[in-house]
N, C-alpha and C. Protein backbone atom coordinates (compact mmCIF):
# COMPACT_ATOMS: atom_id res chain seq x y z
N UNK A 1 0.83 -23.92 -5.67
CA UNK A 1 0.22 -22.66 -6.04
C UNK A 1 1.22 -21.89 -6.91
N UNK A 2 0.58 -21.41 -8.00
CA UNK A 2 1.40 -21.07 -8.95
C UNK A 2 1.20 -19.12 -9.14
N UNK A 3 2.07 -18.20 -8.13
CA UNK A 3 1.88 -17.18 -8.11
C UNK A 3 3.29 -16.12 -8.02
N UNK A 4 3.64 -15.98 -9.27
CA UNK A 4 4.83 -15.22 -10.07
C UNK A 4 4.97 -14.51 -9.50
N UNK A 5 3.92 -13.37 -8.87
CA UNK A 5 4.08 -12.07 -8.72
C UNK A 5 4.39 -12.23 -7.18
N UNK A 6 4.35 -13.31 -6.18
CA UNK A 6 4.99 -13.55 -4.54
C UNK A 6 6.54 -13.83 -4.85
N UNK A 7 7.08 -13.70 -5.78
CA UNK A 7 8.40 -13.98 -6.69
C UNK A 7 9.56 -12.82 -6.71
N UNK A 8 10.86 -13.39 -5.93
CA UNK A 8 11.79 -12.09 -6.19
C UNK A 8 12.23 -12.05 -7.82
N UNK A 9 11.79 -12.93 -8.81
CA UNK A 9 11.89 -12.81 -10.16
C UNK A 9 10.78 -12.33 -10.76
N UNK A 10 9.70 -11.69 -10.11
CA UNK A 10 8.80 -11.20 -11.05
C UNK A 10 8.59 -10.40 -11.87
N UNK A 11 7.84 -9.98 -12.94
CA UNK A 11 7.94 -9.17 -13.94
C UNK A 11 7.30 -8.04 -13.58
N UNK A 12 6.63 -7.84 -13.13
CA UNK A 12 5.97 -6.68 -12.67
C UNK A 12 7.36 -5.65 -11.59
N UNK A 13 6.82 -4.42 -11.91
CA UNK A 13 7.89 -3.39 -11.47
C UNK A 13 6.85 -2.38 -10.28
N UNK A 14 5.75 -2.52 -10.14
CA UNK A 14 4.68 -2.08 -9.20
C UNK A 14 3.80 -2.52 -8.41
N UNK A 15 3.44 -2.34 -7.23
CA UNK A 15 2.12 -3.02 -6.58
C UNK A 15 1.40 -1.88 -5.98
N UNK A 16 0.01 -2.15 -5.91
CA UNK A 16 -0.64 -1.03 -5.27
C UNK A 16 -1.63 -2.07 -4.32
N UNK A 17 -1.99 -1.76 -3.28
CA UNK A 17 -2.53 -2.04 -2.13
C UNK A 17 -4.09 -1.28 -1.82
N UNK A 18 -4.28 -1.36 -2.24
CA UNK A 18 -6.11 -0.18 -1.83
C UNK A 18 -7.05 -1.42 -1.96
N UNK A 19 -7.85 -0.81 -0.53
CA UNK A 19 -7.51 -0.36 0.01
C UNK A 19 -6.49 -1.15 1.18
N UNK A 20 -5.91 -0.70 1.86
CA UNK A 20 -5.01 -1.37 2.64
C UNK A 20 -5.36 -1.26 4.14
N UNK A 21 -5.80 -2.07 4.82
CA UNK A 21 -5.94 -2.06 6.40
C UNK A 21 -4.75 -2.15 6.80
N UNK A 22 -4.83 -0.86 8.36
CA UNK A 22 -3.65 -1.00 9.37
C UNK A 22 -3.28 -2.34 9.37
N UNK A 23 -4.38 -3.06 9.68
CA UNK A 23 -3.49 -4.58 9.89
C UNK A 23 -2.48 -5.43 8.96
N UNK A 24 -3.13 -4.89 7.47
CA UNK A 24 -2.24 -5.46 6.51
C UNK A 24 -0.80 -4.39 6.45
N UNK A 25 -1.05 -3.12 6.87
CA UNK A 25 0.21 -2.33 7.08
C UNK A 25 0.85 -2.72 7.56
N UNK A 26 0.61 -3.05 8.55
CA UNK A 26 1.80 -3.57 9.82
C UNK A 26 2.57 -4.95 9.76
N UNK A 27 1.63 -5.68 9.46
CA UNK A 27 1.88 -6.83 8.90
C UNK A 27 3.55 -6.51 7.72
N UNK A 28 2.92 -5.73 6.40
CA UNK A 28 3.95 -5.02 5.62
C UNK A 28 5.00 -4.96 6.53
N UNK A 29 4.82 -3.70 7.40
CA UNK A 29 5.93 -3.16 7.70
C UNK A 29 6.91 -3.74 8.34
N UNK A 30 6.51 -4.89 9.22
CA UNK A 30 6.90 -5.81 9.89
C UNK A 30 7.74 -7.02 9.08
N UNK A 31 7.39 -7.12 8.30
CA UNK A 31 8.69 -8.16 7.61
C UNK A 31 7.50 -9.35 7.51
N UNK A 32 6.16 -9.38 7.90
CA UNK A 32 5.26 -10.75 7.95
C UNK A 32 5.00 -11.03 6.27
N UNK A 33 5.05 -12.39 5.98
CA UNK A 33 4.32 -12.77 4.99
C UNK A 33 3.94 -13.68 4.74
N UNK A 34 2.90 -13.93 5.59
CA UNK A 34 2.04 -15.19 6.10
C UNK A 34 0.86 -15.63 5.02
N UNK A 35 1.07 -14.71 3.88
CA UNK A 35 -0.51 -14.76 2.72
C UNK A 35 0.36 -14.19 1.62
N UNK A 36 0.23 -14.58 0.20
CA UNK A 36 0.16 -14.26 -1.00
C UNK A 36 0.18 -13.02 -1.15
N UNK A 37 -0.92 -11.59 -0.77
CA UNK A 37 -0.55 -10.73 -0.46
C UNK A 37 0.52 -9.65 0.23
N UNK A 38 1.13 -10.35 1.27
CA UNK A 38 2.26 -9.79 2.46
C UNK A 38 3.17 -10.20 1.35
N UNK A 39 3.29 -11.37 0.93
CA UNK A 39 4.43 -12.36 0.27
C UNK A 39 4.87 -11.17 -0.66
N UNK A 40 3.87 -10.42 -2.15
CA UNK A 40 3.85 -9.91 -2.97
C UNK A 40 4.97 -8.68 -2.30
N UNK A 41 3.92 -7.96 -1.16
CA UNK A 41 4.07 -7.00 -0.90
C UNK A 41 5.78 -6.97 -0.55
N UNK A 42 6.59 -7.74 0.18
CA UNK A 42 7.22 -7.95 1.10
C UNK A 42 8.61 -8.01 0.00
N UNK A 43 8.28 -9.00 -1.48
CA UNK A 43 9.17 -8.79 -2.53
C UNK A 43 9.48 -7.74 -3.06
N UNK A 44 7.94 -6.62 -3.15
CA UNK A 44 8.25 -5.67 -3.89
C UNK A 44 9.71 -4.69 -3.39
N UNK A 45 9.29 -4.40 -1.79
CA UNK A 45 10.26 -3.89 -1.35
C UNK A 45 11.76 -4.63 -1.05
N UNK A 46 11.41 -5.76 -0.71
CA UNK A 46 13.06 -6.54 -1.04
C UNK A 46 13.61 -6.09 -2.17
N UNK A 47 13.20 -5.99 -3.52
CA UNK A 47 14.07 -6.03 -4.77
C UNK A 47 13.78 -4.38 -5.11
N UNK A 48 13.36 -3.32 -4.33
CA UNK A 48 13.67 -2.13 -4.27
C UNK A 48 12.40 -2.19 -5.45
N UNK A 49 10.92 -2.32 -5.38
CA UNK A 49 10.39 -2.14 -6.63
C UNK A 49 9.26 -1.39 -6.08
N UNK A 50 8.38 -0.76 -6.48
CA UNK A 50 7.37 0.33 -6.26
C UNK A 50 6.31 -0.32 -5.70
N UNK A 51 5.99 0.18 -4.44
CA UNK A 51 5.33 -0.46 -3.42
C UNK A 51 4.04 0.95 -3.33
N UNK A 52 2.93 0.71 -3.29
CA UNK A 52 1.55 1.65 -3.01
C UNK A 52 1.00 1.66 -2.65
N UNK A 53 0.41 1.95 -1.27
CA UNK A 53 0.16 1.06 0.07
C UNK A 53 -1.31 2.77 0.35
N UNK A 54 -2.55 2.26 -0.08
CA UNK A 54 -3.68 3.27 0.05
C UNK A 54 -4.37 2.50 1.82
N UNK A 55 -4.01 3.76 2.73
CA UNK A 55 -4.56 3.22 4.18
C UNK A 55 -5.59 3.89 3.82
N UNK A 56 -6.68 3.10 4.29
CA UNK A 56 -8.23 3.92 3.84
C UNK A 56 -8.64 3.90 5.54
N UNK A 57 -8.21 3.61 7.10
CA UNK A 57 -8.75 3.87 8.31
C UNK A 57 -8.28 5.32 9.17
N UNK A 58 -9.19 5.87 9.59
CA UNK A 58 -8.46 7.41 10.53
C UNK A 58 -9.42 7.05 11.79
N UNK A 59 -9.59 7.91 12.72
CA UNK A 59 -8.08 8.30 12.82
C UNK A 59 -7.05 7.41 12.92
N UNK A 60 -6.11 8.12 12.83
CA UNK A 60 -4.45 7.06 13.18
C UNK A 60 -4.09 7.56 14.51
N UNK A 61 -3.55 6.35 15.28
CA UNK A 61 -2.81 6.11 16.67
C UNK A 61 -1.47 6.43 16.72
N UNK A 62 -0.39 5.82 17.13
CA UNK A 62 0.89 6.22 17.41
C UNK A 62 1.15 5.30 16.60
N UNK A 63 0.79 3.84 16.87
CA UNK A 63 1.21 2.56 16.06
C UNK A 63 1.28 2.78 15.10
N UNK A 64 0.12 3.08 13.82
CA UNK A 64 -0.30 3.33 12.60
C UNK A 64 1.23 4.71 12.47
N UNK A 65 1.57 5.48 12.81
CA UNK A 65 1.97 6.70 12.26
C UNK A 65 3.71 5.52 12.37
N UNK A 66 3.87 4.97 13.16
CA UNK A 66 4.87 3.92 13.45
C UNK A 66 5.11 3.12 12.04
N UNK A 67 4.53 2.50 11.98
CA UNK A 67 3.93 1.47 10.51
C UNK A 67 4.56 2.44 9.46
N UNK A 68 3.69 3.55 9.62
CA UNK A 68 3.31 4.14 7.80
C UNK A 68 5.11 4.88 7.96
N UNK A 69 6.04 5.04 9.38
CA UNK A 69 7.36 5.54 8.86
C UNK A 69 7.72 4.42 8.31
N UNK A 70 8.12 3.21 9.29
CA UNK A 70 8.71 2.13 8.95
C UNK A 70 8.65 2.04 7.49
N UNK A 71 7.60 1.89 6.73
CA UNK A 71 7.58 1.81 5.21
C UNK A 71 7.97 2.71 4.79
N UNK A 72 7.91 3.74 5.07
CA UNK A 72 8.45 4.81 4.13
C UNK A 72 9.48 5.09 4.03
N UNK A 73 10.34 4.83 5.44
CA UNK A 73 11.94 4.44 5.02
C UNK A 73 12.68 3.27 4.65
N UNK A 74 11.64 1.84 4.36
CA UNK A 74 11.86 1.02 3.39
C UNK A 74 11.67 1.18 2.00
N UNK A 75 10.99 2.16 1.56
CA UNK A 75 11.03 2.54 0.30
C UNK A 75 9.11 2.58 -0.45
N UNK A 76 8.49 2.46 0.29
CA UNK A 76 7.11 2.04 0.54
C UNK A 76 6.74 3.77 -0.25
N UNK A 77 5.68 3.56 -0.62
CA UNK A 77 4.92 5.18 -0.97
C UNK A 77 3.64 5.41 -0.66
N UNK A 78 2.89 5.65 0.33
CA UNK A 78 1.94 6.08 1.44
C UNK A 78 0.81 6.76 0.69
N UNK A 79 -0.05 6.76 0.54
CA UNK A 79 -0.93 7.34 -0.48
C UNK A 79 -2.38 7.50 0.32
N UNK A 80 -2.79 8.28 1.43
CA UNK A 80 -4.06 8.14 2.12
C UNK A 80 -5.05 8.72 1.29
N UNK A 81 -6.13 7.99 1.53
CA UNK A 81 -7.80 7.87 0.27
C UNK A 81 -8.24 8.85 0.82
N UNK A 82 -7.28 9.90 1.14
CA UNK A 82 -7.85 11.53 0.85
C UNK A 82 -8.37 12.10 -0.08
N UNK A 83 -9.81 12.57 -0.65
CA UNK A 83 -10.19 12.62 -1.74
C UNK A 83 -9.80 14.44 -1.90
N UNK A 84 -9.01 14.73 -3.49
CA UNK A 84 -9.23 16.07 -3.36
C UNK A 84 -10.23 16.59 -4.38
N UNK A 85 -10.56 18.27 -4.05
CA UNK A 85 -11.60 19.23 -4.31
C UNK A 85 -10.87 20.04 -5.55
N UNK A 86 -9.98 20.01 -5.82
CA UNK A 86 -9.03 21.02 -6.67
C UNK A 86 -10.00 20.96 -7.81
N UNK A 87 -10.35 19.92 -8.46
CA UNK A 87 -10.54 19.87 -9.58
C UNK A 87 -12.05 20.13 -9.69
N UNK A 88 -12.86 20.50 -8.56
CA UNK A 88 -13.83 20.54 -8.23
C UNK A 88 -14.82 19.42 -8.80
N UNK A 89 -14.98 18.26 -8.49
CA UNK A 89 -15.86 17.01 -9.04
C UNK A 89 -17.24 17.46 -8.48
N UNK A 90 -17.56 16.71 -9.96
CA UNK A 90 -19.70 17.05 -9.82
C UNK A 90 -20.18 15.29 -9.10
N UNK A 91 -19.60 14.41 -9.75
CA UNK A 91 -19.66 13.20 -9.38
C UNK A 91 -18.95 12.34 -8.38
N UNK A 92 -19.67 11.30 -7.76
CA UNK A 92 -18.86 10.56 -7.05
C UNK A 92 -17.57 9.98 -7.31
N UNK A 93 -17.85 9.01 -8.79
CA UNK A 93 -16.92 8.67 -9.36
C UNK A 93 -15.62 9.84 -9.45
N UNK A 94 -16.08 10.99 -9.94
CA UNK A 94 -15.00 11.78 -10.06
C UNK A 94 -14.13 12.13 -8.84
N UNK A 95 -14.65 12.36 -7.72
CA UNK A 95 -14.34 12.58 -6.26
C UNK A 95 -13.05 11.03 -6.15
N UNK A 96 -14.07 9.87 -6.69
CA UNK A 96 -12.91 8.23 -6.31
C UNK A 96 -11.60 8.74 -7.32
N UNK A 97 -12.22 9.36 -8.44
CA UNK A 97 -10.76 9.32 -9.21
C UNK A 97 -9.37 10.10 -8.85
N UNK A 98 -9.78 11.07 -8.26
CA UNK A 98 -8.63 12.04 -7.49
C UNK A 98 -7.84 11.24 -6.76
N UNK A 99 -8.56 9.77 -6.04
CA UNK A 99 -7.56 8.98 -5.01
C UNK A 99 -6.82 8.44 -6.44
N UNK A 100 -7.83 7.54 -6.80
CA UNK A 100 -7.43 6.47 -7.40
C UNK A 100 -6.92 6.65 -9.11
């Protein structure tokens, strides 16, 4: 299987995760990288590279709030699919774009 980006030489300098299940969090946070995904994920933060990890499940437990430190003092950047109102959106789409 030929996949560059599970690679501590890869070219890419970002990953984003959305949406991201607790399970794939933890997994993250945990050091697992049992899939192409974890693998990706797991390099980004080895080689200190921009990790974007969108948890789209609430509420959150103790575990989950556990997880989302662990990453964040690996260098991880936490981004919950909180949609905001600031900009006041007429559309759905517009409401997704505030996350995304």
């Amino acid at each position: 299987m030929n996949v560059p980006f599970a690679s501590g030489s890869n070219p890419f300098d970002a990953m984003v995760v959305i949406p991201c299940s607790m399970g794939t969090l933890g997994r993250i946070a945990h050091g697992l990288s049992d899939d192409v995904l974890l693998r990706a994920a797991d390099v980004m933060l080895k080689e200190r590279k921009k990790l974007i990890l969108v948890p789209r499940e609430t509420p959150l437990n103790l575990i989950h709030l556990k997880n989302l430190e662990l990453l964040l003092l690996a260098g991880a950047t936490i981004l919950p699919a909180n949609p905001s109102f600031y900009t006041r959106p007429k559309t759905i789409e517009q409401v997704v774009d505030t996350v995304v």
